[in-house]
Protein backbone atom coordinates (compact mmCIF):
# COMPACT_ATOMS: atom_id res chain seq x y z
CA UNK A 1 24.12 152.33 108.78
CA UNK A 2 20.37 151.25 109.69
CA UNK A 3 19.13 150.29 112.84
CA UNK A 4 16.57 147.56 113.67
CA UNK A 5 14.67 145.93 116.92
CA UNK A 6 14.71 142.15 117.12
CA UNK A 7 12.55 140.32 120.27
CA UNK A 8 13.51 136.42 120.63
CA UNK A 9 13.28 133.93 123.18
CA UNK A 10 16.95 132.73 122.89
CA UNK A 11 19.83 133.94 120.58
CA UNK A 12 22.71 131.23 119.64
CA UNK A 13 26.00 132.82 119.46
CA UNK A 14 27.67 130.64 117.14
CA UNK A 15 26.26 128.66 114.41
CA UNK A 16 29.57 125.60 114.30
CA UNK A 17 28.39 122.10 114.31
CA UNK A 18 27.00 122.24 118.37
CA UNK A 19 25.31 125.72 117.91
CA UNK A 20 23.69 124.87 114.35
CA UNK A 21 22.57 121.03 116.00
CA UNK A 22 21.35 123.11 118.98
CA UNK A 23 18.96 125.63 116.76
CA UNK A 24 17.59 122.62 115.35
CA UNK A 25 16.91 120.25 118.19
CA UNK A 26 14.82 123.74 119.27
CA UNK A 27 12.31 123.62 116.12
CA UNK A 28 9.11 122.94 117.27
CA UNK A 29 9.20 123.85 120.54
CA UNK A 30 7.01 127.32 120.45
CA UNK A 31 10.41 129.20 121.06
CA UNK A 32 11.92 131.90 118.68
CA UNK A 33 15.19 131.80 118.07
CA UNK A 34 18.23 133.88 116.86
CA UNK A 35 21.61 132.14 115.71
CA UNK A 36 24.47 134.39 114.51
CA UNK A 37 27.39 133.42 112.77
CA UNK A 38 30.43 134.93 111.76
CA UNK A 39 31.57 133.34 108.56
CA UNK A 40 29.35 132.76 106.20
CA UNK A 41 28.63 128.52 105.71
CA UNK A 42 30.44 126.66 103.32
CA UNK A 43 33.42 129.18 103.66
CA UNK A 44 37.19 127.89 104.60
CA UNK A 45 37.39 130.69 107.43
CA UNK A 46 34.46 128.21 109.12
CA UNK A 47 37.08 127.13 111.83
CA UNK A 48 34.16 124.41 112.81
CA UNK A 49 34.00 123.40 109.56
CA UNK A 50 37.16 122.98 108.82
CA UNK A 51 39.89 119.81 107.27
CA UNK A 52 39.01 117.89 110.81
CA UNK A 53 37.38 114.91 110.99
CA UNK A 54 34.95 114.13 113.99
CA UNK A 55 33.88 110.71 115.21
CA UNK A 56 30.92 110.36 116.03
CA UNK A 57 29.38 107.83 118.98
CA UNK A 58 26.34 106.21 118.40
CA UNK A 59 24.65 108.46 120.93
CA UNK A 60 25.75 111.07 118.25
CA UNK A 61 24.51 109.23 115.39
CA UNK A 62 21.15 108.79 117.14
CA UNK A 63 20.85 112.62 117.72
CA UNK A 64 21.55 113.30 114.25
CA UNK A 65 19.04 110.97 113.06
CA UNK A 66 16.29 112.84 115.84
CA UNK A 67 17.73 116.20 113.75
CA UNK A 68 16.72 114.87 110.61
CA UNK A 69 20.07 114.99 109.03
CA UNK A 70 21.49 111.49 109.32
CA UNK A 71 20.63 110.30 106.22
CA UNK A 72 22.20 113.24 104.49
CA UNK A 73 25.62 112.31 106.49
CA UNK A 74 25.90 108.36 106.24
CA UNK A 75 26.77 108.17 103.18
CA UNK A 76 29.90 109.91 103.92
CA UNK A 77 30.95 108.24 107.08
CA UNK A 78 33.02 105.36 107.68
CA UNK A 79 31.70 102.89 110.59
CA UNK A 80 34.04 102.43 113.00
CA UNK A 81 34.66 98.52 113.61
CA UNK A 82 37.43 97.39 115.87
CA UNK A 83 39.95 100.03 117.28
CA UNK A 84 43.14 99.16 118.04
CA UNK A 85 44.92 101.26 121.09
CA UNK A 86 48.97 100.65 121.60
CA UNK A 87 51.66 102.22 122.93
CA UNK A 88 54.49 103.33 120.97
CA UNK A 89 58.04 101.55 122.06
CA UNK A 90 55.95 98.87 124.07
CA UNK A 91 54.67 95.51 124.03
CA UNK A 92 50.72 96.53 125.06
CA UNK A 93 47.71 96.97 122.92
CA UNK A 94 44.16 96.34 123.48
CA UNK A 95 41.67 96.11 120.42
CA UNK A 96 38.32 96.51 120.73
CA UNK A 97 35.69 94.52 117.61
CA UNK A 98 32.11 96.27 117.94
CA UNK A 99 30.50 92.42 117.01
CA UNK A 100 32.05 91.03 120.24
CA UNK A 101 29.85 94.15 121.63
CA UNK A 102 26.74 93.20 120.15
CA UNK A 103 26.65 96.46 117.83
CA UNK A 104 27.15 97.18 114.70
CA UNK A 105 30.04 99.92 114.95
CA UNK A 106 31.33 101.98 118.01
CA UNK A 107 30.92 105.08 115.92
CA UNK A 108 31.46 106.84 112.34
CA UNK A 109 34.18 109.07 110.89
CA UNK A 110 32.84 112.30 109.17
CA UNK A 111 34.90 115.01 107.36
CA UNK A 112 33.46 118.38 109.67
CA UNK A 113 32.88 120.07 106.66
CA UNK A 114 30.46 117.26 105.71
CA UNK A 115 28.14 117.67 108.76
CA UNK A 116 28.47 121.45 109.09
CA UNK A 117 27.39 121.18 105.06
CA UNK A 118 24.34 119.51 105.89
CA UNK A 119 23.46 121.14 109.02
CA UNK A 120 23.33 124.57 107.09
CA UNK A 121 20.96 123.23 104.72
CA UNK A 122 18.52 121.58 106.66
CA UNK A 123 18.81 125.02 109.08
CA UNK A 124 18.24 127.10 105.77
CA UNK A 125 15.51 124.93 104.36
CA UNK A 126 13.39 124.44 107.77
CA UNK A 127 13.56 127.96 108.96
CA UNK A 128 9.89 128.62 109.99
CA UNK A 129 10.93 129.84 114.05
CA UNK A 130 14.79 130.46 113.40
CA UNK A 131 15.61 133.80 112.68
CA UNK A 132 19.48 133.60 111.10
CA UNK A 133 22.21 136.23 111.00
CA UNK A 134 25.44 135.00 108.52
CA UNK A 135 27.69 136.45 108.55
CA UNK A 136 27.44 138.78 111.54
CA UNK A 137 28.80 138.82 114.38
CA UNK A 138 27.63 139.57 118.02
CA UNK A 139 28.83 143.09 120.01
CA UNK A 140 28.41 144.97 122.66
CA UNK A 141 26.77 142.26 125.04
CA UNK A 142 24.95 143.48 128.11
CA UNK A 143 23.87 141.07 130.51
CA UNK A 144 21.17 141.56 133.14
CA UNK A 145 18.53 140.10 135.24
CA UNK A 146 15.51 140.54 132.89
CA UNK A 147 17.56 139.45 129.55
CA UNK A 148 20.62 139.75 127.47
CA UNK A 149 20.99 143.03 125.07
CA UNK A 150 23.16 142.32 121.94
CA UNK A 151 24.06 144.19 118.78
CA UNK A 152 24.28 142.10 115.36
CA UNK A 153 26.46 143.68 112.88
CA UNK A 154 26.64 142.22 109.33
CA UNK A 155 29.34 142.49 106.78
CA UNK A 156 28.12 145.60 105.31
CA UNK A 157 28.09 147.41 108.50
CA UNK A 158 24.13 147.05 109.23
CA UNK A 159 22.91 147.24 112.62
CA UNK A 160 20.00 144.94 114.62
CA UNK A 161 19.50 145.90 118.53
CA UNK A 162 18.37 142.42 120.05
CA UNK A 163 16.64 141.00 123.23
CA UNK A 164 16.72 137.75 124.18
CA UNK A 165 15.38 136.16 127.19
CA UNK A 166 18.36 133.42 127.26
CA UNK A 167 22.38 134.09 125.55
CA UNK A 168 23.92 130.91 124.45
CA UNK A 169 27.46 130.74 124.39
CA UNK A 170 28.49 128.24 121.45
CA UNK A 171 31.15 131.01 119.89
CA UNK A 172 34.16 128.15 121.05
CA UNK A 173 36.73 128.17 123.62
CA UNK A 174 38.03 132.05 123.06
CA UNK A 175 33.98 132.70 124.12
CA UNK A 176 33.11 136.72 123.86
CA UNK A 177 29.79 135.81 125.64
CA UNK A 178 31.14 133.79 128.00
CA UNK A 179 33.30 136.88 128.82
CA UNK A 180 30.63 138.90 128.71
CA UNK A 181 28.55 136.92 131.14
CA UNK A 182 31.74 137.09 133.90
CA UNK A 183 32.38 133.60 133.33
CA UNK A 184 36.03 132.51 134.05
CA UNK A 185 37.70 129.57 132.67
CA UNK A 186 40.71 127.69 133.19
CA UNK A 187 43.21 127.28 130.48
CA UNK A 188 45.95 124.10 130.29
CA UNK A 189 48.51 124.47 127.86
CA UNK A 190 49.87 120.23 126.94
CA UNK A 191 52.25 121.94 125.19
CA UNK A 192 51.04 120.01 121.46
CA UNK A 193 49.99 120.72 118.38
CA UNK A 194 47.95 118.67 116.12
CA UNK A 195 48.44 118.03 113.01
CA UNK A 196 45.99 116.85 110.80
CA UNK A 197 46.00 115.39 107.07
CA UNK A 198 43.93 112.48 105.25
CA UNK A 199 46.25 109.89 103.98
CA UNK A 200 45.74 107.06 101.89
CA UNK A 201 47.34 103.31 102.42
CA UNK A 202 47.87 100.66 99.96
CA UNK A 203 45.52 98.01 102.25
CA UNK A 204 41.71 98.52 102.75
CA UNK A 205 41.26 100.18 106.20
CA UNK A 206 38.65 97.18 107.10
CA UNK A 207 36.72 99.80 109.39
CA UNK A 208 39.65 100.14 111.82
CA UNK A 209 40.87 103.16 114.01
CA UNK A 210 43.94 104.01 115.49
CA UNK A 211 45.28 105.35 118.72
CA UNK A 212 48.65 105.15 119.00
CA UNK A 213 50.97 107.01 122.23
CA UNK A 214 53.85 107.89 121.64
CA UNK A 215 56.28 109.43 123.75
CA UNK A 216 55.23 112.92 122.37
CA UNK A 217 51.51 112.44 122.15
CA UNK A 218 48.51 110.44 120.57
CA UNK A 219 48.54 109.74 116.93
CA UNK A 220 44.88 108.80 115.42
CA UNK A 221 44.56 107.06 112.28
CA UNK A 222 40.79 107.07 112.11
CA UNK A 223 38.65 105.33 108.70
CA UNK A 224 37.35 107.44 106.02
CA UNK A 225 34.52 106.78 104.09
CA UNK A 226 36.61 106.73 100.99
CA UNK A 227 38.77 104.22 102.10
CA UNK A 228 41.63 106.65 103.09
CA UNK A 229 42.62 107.71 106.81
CA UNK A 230 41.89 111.15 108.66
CA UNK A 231 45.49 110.96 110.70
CA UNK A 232 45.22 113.31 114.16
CA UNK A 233 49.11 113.87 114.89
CA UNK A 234 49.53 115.62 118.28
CA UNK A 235 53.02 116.03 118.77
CA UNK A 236 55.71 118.77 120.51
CA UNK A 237 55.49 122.51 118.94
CA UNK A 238 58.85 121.93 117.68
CA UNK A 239 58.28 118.25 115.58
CA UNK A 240 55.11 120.26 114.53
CA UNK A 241 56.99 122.51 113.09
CA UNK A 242 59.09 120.09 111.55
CA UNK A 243 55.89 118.05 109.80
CA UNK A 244 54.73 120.71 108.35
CA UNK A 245 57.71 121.82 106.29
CA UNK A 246 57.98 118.62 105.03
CA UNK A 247 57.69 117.75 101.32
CA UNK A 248 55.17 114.80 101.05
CA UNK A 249 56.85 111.53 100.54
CA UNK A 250 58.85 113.12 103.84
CA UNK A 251 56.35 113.49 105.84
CA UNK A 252 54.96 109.75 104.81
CA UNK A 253 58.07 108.38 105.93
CA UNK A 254 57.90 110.07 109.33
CA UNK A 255 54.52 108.95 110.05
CA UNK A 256 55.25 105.43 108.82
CA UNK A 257 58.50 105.05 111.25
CA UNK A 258 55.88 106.36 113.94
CA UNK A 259 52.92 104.32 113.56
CA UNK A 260 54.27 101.70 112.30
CA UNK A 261 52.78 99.32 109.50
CA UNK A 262 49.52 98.15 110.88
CA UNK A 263 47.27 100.11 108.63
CA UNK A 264 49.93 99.18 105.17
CA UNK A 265 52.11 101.31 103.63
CA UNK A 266 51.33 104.98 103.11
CA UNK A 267 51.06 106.29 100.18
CA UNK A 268 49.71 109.67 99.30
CA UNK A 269 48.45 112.74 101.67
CA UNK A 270 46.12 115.67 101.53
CA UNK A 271 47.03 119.56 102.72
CA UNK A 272 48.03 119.22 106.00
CA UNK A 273 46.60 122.00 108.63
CA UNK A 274 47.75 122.31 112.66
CA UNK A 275 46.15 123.66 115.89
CA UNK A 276 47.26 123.38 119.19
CA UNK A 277 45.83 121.62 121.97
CA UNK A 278 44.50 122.77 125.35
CA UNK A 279 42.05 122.39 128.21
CA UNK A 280 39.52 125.44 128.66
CA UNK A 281 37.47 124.31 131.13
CA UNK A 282 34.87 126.94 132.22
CA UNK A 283 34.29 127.58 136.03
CA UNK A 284 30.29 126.87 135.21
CA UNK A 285 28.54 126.43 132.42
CA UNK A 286 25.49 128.90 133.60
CA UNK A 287 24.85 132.51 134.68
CA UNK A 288 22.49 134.72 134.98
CA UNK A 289 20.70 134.39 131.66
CA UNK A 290 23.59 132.78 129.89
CA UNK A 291 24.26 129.05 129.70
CA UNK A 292 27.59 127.46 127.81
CA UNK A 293 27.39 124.96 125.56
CA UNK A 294 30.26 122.79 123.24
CA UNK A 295 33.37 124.55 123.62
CA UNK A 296 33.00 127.39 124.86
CA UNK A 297 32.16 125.65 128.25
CA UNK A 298 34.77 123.09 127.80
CA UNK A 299 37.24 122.11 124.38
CA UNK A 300 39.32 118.83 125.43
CA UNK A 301 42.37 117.42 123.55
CA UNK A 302 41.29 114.80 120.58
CA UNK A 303 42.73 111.82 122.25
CA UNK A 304 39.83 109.41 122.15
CA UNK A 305 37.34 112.06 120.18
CA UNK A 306 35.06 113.19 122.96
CA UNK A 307 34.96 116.70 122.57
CA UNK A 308 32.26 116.76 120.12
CA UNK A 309 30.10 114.33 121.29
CA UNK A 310 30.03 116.00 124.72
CA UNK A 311 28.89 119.31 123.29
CA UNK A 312 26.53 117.96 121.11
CA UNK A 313 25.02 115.93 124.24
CA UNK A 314 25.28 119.65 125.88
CA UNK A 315 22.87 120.88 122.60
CA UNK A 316 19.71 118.02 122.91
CA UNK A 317 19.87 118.29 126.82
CA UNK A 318 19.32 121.94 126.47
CA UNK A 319 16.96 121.79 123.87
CA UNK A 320 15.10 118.68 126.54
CA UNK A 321 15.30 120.99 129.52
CA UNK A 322 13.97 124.46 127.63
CA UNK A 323 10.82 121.63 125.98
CA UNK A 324 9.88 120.05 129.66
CA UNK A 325 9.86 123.03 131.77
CA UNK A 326 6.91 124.27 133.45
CA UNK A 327 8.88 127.93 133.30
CA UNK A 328 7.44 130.23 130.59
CA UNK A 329 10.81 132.23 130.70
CA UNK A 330 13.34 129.93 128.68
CA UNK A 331 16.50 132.18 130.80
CA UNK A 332 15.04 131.55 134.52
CA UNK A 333 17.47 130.19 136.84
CA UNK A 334 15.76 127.05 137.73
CA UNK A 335 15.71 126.33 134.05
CA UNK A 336 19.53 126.63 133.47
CA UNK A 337 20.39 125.37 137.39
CA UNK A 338 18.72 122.11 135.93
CA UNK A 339 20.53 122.14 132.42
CA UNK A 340 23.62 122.53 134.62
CA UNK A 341 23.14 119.65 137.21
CA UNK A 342 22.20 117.71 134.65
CA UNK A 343 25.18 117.30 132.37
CA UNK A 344 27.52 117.70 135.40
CA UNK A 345 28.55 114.40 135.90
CA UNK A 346 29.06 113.70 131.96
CA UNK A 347 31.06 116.56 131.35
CA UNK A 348 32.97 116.28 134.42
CA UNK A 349 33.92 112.35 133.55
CA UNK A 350 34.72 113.00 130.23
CA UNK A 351 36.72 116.11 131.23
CA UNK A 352 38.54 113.93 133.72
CA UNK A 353 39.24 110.74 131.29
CA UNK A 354 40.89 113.09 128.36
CA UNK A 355 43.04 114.67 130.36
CA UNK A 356 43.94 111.47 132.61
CA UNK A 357 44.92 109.71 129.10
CA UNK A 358 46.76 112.48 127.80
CA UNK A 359 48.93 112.93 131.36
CA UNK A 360 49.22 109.00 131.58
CA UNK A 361 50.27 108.24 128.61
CA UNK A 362 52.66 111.10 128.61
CA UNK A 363 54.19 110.49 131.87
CA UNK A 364 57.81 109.53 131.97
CA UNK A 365 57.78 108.57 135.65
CA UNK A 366 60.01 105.18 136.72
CA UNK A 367 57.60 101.91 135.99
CA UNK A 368 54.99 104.45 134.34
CA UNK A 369 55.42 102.31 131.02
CA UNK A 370 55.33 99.17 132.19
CA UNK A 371 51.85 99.33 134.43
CA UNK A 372 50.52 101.38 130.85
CA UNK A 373 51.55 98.64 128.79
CA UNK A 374 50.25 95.46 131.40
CA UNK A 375 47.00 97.72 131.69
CA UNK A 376 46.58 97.59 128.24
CA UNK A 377 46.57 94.00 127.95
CA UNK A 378 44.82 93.26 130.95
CA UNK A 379 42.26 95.52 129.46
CA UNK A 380 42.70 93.10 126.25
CA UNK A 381 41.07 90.10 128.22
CA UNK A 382 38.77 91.65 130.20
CA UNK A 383 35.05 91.51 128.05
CA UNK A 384 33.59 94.09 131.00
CA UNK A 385 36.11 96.60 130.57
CA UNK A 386 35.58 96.61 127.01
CA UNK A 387 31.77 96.83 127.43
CA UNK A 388 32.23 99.72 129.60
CA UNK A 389 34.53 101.60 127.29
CA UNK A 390 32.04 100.74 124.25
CA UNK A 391 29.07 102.62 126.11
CA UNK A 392 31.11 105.81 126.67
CA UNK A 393 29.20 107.32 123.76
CA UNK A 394 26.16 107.53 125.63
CA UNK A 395 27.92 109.58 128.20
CA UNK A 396 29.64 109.04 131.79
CA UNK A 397 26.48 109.37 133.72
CA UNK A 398 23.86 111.71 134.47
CA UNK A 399 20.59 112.17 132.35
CA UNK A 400 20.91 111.18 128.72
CA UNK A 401 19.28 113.18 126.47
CA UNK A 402 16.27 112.12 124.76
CA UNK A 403 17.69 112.24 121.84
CA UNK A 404 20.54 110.22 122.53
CA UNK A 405 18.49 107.46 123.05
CA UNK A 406 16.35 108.05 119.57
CA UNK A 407 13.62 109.37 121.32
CA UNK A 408 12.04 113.26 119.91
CA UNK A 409 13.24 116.47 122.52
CA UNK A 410 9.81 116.30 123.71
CA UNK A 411 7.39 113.36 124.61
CA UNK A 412 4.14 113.14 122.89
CA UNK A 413 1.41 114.54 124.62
């Protein structure tokens, strides 16, 4: 077993989709950086990477293209057009049509294993200041005020002593370095599992999502770029269960008596896969030379697809903050106070609107359905309330990142 010294400015713990956009959105900025990864990329064990699909906001899609790896993912996304929102048993349903908004789409499907794919390779081809570690994995953390002490140990067993001037937790929402750091973090069980599949239809999908409640939780039928559907099932542990032991034309027939026939008649479907749904919520997204980012300082329930977006917001506004500070030291507490302040108010709205459409939509109180259902069509007729849910991708308030709004990390000097 050898043993090596490694001296960087910051050192990414976790190299999913957030941690990867993150050590990109840092090129350029006269920082070195470390980003260790567990499973090596392209691999099936890549639980970031994995049979989900992600959709993306236009915020998103404009801090992709400031990444330089946009063009590399368009041509397998599907632009999101009208979405249709309704609520299982009821008479309500809103849709949404992105021309009556004066855009082009409200956002794009993409397989995760497409955009971890092509974040890899534009990490492996423009690695100049990145120094990369896959796989390896990140031990014995020590945490104090003049820097973070790791060791990286590799498959075969080698060793690398490291010293970093800032830790970045983006190692999801079972975070070692957030433990390390004495970070706690609330956990809420919905008691669901999702289960997800891509499903094709005998009608062209037209660019149109799906979010259909029902009385055991959201069902997504989201477009795919290949004309199928990426279906998001979140149901009880039990009806989980149930789906998945299901031959295939079974399973069809359960989801079609759910969702109903809006999208066609389903035909076919992929390997399905399941994970279940929480809440982790840390109690701050900062310590003393630590800062959170992406899940591992908050991973939300699917319904509506923000959990993504929000950590990749988390990624360019740290990258912004570490480009504009007048702080040599990347880990000073001014610099991550101001990272934190920053993206309070998005991540606390966006926190607080999943969880307030999972719990409402789930309720069973007396009248509960009714005021859903006369909310939903209210919502229907009302052009500012559908403005104001098409610019959620930009973020519920607060700074948005530079990136977000296609501008580079830094401005021109």
């Amino acid at each position: 077993m050898s043993s090596r010294a490694l001296d960087v400015d910051i050192a990414i713990v976790g190299g999913g989709m957030v941690g990867a956009s993150l050590a990109l959105a840092l090129r350029g900025l006269g920082v070195r950086v470390l980003l260790i990864e567990s499973v090596a990329a392209g691999s099936s064990a890549q639980s970031s990477f994995d049979d989900r699909t992600t959709a993306l906001g236009n915020a998103s899609r404009r801090i992709f293209e400031g990444l330089g790896v946009w063009p590399d993912i368009a041509p397998q996304a599907a632009a999101i057009r009208t979405i249709h929102v309704s609520d299982a048993g009821r008479f309500g349903f809103a849709r949404l049509r992105a021309e009556e908004q004066g855009i082009e789409a409200f956002g794009y499907v993409v397989a995760n294993r497409v955009i971890g794919r092509v974040l890899w390779e534009k990490l492996v081809a423009e690695s100049e200041s990145l120094v990369i570690r896959v796989p390896a994995k990140a031990e014995a953390i020590e945490i104090d005020a003049q820097g973070a002490s790791l060791r990286v140990v590799d498959d075969a067993g080698a060793c690398e002593d490291v010293q970093a001037r800032l830790l970045v937790a983006a190692d999801g929402a079972q975070s070692s370095v957030r433990a390390a750091a004495d970070i706690d973090a609330g956990v809420e069980d919905y008691d669901q599992v999702a289960i997800v599949a891509n499903v094709a239809t005998d009608q062209p999908h037209g660019g149109t999502a799906y979010e259909r409640f029902t009385p055991s939780g959201p069902l997504a039928v989201l477009p795919l770029h290949d004309g199928s559907y990426g279906v998001i099932w979140s149901c009880r542990p039990v009806d989980a269960a149930k789906l998945l032991s299901l031959d295939d034309d079974s399973y069809l027939r359960e989801l079609q008596g759910r969702f109903g026939w809006r999208a066609g008649r389903f035909v076919r479907v992929g390997r399905r896969a399941s994970y279940p749904l929480k809440l982790t919520r840390a109690t701050t997204t900062f310590a003393t030379r630590t800062v959170l980012i992406g899940n591992a300082a908050q991973a939300l329930h699917p319904v509506a697809g923000q959990g993504f977006n929000l950590g990749l917001r988390d990624a360019a506004m740290l990258a912004e903050v570490i480009a504009h500070s007048s702080e040599t030291d990347v880990g000073a507490p001014t610099v991550l106070k101001r990272f934190a302040d920053w993206r309070a108010v998005d991540r606390g709205g966006v926190i607080r609107f999943t969880d307030g459409l999972v719990k409402l939509f789930a309720s069973e109180r007396p009248g509960m359905g009714l005021l859903r259902n006369l909310g939903l069509l209210m919502f229907d007729v009302m052009p500012p309330a559908k403005s104001a849910l098409a610019r959620v991708s930009a973020g519920f308030g607060g700074p948005t990142p530079r990136l977000a709004r296609g501008l580079p990390v830094r401005e021109a000097s």
